[in-house]
C-alpha atoms as a PDB file:
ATOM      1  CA  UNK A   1     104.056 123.866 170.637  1.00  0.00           C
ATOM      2  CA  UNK A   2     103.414 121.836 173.349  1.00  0.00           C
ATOM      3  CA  UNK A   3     105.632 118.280 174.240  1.00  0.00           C
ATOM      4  CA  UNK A   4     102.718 115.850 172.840  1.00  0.00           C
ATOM      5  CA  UNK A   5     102.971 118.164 169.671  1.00  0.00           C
ATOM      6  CA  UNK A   6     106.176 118.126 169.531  1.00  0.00           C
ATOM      7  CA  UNK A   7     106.833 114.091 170.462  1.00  0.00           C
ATOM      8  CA  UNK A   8     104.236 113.877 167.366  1.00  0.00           C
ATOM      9  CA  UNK A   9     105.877 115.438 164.907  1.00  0.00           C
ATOM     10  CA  UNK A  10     109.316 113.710 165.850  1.00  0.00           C
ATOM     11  CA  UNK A  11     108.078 110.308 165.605  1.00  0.00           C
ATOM     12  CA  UNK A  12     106.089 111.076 161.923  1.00  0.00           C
ATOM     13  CA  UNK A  13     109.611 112.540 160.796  1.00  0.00           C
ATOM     14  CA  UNK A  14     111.289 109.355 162.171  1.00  0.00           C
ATOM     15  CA  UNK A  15     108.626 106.991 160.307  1.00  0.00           C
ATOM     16  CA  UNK A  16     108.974 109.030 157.039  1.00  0.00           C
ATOM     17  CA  UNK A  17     112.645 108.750 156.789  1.00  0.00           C
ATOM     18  CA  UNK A  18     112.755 104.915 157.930  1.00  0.00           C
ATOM     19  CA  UNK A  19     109.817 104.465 155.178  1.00  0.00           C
ATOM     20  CA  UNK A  20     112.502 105.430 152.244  1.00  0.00           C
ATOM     21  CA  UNK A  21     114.265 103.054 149.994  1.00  0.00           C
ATOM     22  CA  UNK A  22     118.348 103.168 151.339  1.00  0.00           C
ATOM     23  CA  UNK A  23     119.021 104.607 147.842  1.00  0.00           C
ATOM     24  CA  UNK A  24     117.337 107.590 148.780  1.00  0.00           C
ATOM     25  CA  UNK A  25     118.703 107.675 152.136  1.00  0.00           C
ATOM     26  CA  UNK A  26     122.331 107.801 150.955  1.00  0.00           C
ATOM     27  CA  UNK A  27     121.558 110.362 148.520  1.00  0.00           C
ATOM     28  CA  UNK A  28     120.322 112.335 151.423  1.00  0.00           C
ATOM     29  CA  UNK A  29     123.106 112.128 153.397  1.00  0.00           C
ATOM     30  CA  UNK A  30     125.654 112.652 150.424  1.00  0.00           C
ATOM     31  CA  UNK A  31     123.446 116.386 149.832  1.00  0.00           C
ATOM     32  CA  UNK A  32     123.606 117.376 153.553  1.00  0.00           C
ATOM     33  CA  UNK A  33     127.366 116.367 153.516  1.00  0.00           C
ATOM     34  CA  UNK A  34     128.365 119.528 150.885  1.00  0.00           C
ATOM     35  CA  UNK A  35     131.427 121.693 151.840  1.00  0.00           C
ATOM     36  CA  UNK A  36     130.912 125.507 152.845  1.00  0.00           C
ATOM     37  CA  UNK A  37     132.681 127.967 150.103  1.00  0.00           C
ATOM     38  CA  UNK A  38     136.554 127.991 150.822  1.00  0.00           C
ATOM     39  CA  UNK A  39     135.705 131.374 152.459  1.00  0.00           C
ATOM     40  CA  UNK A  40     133.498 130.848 154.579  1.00  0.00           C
ATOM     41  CA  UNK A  41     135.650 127.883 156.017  1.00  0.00           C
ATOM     42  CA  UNK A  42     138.496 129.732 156.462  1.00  0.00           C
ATOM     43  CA  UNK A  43     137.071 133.087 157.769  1.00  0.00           C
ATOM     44  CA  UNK A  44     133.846 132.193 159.390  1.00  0.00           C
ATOM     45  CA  UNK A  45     130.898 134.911 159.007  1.00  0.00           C
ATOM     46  CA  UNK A  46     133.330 137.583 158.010  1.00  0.00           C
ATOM     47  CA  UNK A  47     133.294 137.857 153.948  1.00  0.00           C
ATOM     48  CA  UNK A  48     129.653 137.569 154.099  1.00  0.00           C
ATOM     49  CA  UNK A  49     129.474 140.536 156.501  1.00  0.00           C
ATOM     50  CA  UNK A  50     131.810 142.860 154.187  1.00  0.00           C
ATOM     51  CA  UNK A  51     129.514 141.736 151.745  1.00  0.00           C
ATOM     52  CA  UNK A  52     126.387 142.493 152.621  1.00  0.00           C
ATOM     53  CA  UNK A  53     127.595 146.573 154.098  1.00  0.00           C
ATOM     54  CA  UNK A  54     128.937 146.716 150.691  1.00  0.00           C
ATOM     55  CA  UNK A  55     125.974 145.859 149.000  1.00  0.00           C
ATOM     56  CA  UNK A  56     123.783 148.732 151.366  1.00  0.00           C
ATOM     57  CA  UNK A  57     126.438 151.192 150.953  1.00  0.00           C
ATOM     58  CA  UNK A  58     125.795 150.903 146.891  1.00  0.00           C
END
């Protein structure tokens, strides 16, 4: 992707969000603002690792 491509599809992603109502906007922001599972706060990567070897090894 070159810069002028990339400039492009910046400033249509910029106009698209600035286009919606504020309800949506906050609604948005309020989605991306979820919590990770307690485990994966408190041990990273790790459980999902041990998962995933588990689930080959069956």
């Amino acid at each position: 992707m070159s810069g002028n491509d990339y400039i492009k599809f910046l400033t249509e992603q910029f106009v698209s969000y600035m286009d919606l109502p504020p309800e949506e906007k906050k609604k948005r922001r309020v989605e991306g603002n979820e919590r990770p599972s307690i485990s994966n706060r408190w041990f990273g990567v790790l459980p999902f690792a041990f998962k995933s070897i588990r689930k080959k090894a069956e």
